[in-house]
C-alpha atoms as a PDB file:
ATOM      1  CA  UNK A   1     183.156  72.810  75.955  1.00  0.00           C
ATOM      2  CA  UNK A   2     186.913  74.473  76.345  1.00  0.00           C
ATOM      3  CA  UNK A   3     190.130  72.866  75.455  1.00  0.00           C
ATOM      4  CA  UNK A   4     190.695  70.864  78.928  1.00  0.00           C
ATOM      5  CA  UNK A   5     187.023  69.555  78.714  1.00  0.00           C
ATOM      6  CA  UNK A   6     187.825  68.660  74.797  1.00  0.00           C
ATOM      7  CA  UNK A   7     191.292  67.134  75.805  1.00  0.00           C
ATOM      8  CA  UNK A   8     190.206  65.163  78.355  1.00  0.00           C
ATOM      9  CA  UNK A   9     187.065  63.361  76.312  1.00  0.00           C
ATOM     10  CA  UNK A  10     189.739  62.818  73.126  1.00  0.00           C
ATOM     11  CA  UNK A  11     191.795  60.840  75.994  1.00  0.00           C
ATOM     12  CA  UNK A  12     188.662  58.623  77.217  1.00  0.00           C
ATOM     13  CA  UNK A  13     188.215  58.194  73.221  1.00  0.00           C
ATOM     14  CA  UNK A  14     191.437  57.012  73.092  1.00  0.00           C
ATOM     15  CA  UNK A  15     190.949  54.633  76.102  1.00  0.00           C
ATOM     16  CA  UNK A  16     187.921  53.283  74.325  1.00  0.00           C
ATOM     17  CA  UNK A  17     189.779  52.259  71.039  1.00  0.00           C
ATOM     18  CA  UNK A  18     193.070  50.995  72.330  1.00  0.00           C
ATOM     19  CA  UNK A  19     190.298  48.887  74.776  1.00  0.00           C
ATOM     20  CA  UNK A  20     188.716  47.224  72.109  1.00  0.00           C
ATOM     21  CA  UNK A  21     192.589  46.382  70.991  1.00  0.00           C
ATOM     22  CA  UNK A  22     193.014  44.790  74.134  1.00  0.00           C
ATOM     23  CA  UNK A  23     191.467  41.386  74.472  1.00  0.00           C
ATOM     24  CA  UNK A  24     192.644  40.453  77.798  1.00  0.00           C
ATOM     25  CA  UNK A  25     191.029  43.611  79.504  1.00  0.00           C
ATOM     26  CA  UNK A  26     187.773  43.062  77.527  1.00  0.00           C
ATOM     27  CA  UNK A  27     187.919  39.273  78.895  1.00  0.00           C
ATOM     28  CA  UNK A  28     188.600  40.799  82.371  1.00  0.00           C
ATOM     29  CA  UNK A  29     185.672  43.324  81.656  1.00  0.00           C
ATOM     30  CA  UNK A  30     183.094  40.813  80.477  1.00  0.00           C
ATOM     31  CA  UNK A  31     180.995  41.097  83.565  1.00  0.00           C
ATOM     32  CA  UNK A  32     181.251  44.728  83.810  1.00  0.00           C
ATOM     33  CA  UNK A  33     178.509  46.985  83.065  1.00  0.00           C
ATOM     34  CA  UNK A  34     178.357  50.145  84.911  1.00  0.00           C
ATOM     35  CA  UNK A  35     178.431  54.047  84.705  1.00  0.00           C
ATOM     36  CA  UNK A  36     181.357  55.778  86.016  1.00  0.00           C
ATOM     37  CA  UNK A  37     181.532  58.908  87.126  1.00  0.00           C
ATOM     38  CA  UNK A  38     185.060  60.391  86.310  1.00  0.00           C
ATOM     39  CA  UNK A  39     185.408  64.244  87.839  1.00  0.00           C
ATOM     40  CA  UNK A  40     188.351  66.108  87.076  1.00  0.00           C
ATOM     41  CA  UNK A  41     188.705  69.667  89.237  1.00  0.00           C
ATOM     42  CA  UNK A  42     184.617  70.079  88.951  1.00  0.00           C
ATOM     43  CA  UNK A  43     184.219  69.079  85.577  1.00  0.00           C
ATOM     44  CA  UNK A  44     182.098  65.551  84.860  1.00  0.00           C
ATOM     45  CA  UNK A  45     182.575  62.936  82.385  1.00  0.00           C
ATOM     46  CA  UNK A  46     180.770  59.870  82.382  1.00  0.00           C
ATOM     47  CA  UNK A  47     182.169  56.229  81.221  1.00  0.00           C
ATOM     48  CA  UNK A  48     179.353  53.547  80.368  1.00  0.00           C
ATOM     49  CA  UNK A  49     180.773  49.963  80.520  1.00  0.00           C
ATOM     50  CA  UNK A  50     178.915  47.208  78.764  1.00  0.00           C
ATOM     51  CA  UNK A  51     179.958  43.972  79.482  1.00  0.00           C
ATOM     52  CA  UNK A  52     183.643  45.226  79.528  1.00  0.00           C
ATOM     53  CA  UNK A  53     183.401  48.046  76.503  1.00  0.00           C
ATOM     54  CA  UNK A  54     183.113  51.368  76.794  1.00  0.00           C
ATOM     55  CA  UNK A  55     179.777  52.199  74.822  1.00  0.00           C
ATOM     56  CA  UNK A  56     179.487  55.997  75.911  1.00  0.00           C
ATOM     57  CA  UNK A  57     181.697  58.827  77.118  1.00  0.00           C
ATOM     58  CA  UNK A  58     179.648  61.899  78.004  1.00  0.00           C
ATOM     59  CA  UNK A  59     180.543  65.041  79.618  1.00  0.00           C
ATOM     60  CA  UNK A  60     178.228  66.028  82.574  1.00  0.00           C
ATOM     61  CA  UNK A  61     177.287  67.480  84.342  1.00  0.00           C
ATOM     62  CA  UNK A  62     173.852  65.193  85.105  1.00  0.00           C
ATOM     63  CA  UNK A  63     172.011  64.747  88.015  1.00  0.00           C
ATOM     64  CA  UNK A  64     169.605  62.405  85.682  1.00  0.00           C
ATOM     65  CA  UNK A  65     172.852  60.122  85.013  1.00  0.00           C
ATOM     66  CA  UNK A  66     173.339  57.180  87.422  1.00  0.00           C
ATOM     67  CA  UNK A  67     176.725  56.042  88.225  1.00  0.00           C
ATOM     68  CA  UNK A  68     178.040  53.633  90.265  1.00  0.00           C
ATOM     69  CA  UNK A  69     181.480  54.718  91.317  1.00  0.00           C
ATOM     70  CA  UNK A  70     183.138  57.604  91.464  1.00  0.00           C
ATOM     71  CA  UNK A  71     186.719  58.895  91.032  1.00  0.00           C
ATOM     72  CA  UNK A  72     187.487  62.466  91.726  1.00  0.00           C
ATOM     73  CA  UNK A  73     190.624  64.649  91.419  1.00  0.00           C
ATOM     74  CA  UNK A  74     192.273  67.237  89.664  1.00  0.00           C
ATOM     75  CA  UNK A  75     193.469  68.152  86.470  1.00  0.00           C
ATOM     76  CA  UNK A  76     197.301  68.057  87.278  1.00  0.00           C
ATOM     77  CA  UNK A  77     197.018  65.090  89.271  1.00  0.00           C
ATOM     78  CA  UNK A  78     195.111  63.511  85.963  1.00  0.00           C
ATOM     79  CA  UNK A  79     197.860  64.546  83.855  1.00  0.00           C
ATOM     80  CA  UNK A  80     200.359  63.165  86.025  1.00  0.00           C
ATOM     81  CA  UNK A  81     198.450  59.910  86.180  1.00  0.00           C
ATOM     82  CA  UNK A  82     199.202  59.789  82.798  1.00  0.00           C
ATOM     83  CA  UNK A  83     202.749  60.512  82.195  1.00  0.00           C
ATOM     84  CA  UNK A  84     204.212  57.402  80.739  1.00  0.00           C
ATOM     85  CA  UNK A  85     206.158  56.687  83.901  1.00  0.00           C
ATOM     86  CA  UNK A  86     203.979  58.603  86.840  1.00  0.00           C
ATOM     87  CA  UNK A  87     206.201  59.511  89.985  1.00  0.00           C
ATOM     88  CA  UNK A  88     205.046  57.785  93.237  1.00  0.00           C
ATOM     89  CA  UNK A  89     201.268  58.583  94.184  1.00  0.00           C
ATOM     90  CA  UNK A  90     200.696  59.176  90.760  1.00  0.00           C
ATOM     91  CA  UNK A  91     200.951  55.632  89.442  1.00  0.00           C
ATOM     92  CA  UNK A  92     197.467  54.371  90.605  1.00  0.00           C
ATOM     93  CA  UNK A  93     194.056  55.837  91.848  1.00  0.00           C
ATOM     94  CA  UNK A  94     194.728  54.670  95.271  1.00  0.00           C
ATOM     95  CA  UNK A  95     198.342  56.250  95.203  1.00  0.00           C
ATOM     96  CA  UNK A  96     196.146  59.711  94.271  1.00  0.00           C
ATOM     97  CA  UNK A  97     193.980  58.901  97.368  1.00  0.00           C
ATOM     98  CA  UNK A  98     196.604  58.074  99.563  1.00  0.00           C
ATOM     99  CA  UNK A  99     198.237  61.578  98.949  1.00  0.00           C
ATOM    100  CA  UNK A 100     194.954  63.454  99.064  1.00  0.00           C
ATOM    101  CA  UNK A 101     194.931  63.860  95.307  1.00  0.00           C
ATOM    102  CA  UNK A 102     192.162  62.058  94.636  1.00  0.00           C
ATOM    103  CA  UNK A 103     188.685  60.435  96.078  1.00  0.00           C
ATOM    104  CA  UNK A 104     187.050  57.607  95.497  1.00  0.00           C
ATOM    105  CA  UNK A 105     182.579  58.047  95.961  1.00  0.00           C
ATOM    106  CA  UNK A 106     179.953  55.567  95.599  1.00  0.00           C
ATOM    107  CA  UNK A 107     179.914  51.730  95.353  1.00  0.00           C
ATOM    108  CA  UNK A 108     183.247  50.802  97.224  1.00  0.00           C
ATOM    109  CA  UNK A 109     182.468  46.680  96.223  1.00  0.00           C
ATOM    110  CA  UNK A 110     181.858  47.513  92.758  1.00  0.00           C
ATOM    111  CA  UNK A 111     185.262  49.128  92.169  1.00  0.00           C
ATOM    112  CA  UNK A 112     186.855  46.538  94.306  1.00  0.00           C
ATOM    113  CA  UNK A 113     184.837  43.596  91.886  1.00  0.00           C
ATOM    114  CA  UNK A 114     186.305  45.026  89.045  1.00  0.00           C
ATOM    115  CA  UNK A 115     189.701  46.985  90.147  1.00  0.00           C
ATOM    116  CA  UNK A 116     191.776  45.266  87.828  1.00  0.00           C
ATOM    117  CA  UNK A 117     189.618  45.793  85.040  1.00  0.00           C
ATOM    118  CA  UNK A 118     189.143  49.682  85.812  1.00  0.00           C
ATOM    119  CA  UNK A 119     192.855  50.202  87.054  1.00  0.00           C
ATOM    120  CA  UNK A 120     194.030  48.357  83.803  1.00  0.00           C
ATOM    121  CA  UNK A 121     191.205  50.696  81.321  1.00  0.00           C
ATOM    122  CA  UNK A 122     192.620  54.018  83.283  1.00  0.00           C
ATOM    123  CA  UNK A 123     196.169  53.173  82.351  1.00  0.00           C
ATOM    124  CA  UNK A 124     195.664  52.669  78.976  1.00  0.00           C
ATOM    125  CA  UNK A 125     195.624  56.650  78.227  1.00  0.00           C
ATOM    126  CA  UNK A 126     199.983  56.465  79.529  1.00  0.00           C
ATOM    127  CA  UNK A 127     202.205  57.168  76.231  1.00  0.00           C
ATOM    128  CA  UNK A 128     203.546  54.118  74.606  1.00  0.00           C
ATOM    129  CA  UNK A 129     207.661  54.181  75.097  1.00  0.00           C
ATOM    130  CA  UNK A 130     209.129  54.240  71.680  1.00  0.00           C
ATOM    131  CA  UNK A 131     211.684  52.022  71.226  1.00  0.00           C
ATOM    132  CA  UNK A 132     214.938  53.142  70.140  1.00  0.00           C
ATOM    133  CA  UNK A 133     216.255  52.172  67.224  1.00  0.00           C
END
């Protein structure tokens, strides 16, 4: 595993513990349990959901691991995503789409089920603002 690889799993780590500090997404989550396939300039990682908690990230790549959805872009783009205040495009996955940044793969209805929920999850790797004192 190199440093980007090991960066980006400490992130979805992150994710997972400020999630389970996060009742409201966990009540939006409840019905949620899926695999996601996250891919980030070729490499894999893969985010199990049950009912609404991440359970498992694991970095791929698998052809034995089933996902259900899919979203794909690159590692600047991903970093950009989550700058505390992202610049237009960057702000949401369909921003990355819309300016060819990103692509979304695999069960379209799913996603759509559960955007909030997913959208929401994704965003909680942005900085926290620190207030000024």
């Amino acid at each position: 595993m190199n440093a980007w690889e090991a960066k980006v799993i400490d992130t979805f780590k992150q994710i997972q513990t400020r999630l389970e500090a996060t009742p409201h997404l966990l009540r939006l989550g409840r019905l949620f349990s899926e695999t996601v396939l996250i891919e980030v300039g070729g490499d894999e990682f893969y985010l199990s959901f049950e009912k609404g908690h991440i359970v498992s990230v694991v970095e791929g790549p698998s052809r034995k691991t089933p996902w259900r959805f899919a979203l794909r872009t690159d590692a600047e783009a991903l970093n950009k995503f989550w700058e505390m205040r992202p610049e237009p495009g960057f702000h949401d996955i369909f921003g990355l789409v819309k300016i060819g940044r990103g692509r979304i793969d695999g069960d379209i209805l799913s996603l759509v089920k559960n955007l909030r929920f997913f959208k929401e999850v994704l965003t909680l790797a942005r900085a926290k603002e620190e207030l000024a004192a």
